[in-house]
N, C-alpha and C. Protein backbone atom coordinates (compact mmCIF):
# COMPACT_ATOMS: atom_id res chain seq x y z
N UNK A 1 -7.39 -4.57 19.00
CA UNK A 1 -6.81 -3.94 17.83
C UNK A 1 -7.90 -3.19 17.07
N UNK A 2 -7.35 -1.98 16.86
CA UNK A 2 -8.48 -1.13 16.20
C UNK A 2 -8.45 -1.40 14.78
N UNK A 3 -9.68 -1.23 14.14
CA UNK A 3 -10.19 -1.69 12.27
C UNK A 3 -10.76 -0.56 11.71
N UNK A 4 -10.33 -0.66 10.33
CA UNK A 4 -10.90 0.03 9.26
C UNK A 4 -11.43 -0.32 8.61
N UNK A 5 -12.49 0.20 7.32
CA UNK A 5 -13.30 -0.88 6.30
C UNK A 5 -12.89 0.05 5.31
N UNK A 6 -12.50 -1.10 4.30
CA UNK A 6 -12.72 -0.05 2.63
C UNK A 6 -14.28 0.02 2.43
N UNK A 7 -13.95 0.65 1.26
CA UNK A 7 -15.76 1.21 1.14
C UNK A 7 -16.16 0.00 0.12
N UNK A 8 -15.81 -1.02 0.05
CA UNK A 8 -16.68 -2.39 0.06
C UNK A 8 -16.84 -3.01 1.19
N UNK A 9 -16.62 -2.68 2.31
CA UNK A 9 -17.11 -3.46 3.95
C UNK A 9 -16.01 -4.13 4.30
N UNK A 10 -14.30 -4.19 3.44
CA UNK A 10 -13.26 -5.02 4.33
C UNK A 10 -12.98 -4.93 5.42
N UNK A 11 -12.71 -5.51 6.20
CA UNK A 11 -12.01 -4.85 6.95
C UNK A 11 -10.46 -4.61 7.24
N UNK A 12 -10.09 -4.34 7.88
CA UNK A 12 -8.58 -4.00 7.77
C UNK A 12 -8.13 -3.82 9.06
N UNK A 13 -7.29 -4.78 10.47
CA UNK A 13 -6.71 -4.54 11.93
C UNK A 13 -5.71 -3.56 11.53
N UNK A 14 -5.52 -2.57 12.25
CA UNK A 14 -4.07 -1.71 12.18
C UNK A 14 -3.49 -2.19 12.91
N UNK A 15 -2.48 -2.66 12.58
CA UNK A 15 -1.52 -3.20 13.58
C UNK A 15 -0.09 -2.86 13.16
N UNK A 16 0.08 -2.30 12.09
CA UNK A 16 1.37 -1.45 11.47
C UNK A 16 1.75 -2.45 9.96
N UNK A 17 1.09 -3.23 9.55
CA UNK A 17 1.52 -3.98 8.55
C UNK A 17 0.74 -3.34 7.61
N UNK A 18 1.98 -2.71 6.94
CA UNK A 18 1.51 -1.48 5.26
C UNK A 18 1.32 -2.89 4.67
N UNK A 19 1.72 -4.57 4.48
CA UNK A 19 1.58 -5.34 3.10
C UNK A 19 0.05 -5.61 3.27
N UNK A 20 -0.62 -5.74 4.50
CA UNK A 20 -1.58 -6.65 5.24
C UNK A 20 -2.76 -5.23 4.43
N UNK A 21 -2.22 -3.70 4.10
CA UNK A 21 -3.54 -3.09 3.46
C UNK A 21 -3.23 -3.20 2.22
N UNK A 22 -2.01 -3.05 1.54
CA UNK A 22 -1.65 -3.45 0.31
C UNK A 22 -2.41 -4.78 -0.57
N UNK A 23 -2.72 -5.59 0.33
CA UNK A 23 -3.36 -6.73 -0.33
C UNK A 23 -4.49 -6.63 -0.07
N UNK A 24 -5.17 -5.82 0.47
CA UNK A 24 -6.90 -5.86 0.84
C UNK A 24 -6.81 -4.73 -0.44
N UNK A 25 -6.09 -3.44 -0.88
CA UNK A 25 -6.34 -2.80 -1.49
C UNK A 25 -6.39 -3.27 -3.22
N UNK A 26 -5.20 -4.32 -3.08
CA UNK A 26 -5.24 -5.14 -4.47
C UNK A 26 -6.44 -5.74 -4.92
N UNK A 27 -7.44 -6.44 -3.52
CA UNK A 27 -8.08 -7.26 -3.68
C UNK A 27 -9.79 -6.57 -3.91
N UNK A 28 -9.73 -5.44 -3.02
CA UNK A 28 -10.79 -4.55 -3.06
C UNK A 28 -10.88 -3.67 -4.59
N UNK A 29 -9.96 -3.55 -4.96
CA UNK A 29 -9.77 -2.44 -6.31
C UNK A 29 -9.47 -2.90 -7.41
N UNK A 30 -8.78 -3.49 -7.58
CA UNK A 30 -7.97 -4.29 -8.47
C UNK A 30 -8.50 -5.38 -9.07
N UNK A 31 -8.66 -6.45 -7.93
CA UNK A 31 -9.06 -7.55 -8.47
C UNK A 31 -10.49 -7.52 -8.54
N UNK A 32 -11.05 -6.53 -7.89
CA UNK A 32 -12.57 -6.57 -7.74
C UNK A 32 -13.10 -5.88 -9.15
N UNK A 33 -12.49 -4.90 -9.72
CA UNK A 33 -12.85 -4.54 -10.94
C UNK A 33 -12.33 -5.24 -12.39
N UNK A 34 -11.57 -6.08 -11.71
CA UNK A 34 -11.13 -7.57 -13.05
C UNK A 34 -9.60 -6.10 -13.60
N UNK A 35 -9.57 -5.93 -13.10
CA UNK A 35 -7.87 -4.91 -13.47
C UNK A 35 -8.34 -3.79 -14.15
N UNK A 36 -9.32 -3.64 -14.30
CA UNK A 36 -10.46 -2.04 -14.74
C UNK A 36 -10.32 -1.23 -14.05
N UNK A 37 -9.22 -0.60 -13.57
CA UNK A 37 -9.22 0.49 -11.91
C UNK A 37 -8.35 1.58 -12.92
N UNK A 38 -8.78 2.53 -12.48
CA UNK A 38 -7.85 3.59 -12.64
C UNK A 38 -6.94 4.23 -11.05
N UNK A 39 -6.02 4.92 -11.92
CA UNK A 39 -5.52 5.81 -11.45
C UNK A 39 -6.38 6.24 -9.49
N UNK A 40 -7.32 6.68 -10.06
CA UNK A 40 -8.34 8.21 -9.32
C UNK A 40 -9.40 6.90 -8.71
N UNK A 41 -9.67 5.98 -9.04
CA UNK A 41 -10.01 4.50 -8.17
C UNK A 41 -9.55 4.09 -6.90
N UNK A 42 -7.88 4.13 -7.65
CA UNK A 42 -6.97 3.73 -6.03
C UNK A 42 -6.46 4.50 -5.25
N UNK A 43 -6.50 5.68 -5.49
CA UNK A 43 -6.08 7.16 -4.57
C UNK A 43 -7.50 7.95 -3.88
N UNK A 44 -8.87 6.88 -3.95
CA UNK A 44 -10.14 7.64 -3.55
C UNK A 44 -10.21 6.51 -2.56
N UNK A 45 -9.80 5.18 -2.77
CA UNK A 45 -9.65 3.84 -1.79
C UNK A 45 -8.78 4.24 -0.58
N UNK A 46 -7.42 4.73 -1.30
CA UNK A 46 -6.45 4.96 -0.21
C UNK A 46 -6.63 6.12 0.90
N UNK A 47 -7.50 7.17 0.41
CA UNK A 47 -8.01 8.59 1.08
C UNK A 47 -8.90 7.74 2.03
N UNK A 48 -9.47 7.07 1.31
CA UNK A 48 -10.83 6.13 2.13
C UNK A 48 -10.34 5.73 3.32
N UNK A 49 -9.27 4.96 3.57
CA UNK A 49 -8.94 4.60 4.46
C UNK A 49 -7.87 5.42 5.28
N UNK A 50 -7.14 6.35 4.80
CA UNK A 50 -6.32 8.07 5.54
C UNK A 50 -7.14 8.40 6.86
N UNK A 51 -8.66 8.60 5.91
CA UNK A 51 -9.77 9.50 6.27
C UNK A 51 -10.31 8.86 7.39
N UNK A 52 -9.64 7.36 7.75
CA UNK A 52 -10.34 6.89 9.32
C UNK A 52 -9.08 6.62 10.43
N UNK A 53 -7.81 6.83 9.72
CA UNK A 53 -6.80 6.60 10.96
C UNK A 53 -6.70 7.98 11.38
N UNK A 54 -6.08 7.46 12.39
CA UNK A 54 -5.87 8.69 14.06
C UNK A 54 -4.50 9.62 13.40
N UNK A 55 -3.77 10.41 13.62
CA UNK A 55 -2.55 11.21 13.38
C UNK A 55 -1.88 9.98 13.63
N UNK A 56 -1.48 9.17 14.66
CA UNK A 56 -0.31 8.13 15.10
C UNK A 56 -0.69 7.26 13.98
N UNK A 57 -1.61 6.67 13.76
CA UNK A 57 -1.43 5.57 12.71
C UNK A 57 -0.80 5.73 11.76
N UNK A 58 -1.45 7.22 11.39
CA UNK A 58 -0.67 7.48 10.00
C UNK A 58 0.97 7.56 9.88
N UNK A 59 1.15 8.40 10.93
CA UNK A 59 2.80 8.57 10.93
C UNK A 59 3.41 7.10 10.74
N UNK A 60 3.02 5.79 11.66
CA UNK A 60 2.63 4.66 11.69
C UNK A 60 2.94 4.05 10.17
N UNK A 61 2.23 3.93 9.69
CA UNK A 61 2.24 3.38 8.06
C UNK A 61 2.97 4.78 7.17
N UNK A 62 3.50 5.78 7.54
CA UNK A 62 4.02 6.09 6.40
C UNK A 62 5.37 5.89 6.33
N UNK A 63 5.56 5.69 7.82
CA UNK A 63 7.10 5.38 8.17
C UNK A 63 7.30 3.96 7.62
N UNK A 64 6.61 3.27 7.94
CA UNK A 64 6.34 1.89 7.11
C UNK A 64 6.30 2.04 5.65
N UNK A 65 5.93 2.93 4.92
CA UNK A 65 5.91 3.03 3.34
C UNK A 65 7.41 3.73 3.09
N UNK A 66 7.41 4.94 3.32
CA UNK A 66 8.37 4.75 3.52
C UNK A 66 10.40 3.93 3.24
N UNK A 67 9.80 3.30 4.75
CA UNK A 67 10.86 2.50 4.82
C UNK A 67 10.60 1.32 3.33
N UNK A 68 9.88 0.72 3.41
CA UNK A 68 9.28 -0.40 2.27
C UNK A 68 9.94 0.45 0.59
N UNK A 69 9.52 1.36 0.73
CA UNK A 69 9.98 1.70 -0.69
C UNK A 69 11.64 2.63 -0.99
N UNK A 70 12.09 2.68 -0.05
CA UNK A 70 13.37 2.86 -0.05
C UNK A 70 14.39 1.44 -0.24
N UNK A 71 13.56 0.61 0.69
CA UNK A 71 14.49 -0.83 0.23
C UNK A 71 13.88 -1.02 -1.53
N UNK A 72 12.88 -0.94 -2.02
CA UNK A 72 12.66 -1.06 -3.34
C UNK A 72 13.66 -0.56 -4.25
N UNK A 73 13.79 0.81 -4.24
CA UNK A 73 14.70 1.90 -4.65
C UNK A 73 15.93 1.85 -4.61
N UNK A 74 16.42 0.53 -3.83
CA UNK A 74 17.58 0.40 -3.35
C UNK A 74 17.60 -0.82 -4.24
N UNK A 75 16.86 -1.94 -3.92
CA UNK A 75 17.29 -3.16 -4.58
C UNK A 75 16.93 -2.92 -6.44
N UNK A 76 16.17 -1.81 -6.80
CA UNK A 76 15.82 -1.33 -8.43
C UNK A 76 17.50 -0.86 -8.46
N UNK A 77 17.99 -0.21 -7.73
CA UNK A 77 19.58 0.62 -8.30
C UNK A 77 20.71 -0.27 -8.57
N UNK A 78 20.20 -1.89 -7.27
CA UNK A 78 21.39 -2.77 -7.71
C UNK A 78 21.42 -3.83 -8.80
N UNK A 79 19.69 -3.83 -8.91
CA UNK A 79 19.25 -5.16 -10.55
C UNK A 79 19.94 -4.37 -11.48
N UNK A 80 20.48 -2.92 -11.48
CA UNK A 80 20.35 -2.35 -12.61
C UNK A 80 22.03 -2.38 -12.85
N UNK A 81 22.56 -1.73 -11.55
CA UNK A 81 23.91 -2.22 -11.53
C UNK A 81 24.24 -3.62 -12.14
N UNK A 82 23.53 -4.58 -11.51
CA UNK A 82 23.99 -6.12 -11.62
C UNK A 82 23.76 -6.19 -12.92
N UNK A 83 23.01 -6.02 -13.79
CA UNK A 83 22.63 -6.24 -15.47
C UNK A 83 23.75 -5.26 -16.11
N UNK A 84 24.22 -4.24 -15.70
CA UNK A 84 25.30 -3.35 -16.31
C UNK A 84 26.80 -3.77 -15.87
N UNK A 85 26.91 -5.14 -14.91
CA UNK A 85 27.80 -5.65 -14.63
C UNK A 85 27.87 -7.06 -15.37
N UNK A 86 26.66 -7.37 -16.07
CA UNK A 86 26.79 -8.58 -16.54
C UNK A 86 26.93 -8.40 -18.24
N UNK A 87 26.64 -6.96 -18.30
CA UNK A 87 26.91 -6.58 -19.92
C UNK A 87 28.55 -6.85 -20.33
């Protein structure tokens, strides 16, 4: 399985699991600056790691993001329904 490193030395297997960079990115950025991150922090992390997958990976994880945030978008439309059904 091929690896990536954030630019603190993580590493990261591609193996198609968008949560498995999601939590190295929380942990690299986020928690590593005590919640002090901006914006332009986590979009220079995320380029960081763009900037070492192949064309397939990417298609790879975006289809995976993607998909991941459409079920979000979906279950945000029905909490909202369900609270306007419980009014």
């Amino acid at each position: 399985m091929r690896t990536i490193t954030t630019s603190a030395g993580t590493a990261i297997e591609l193996d198609g699991d968008l949560l498995a960079i999601m939590e190295v990115l929380y942990r690299d950025v986020t928690a590593r600056q005590a919640l002090d991150r901006s914006f332009e922090d986590m979009v220079r992390e995320i380029r960081h790691l763009i900037d070492q997958m192949s064309d397939d990976e990417r298609r790879t994880y975006l289809a995976e993001s993607l998909f991941l945030n459409t079920v979000r978008y979906e279950n945000d439309r029905l909490e909202a329904y369900m609270k306007k059904l419980a009014r």
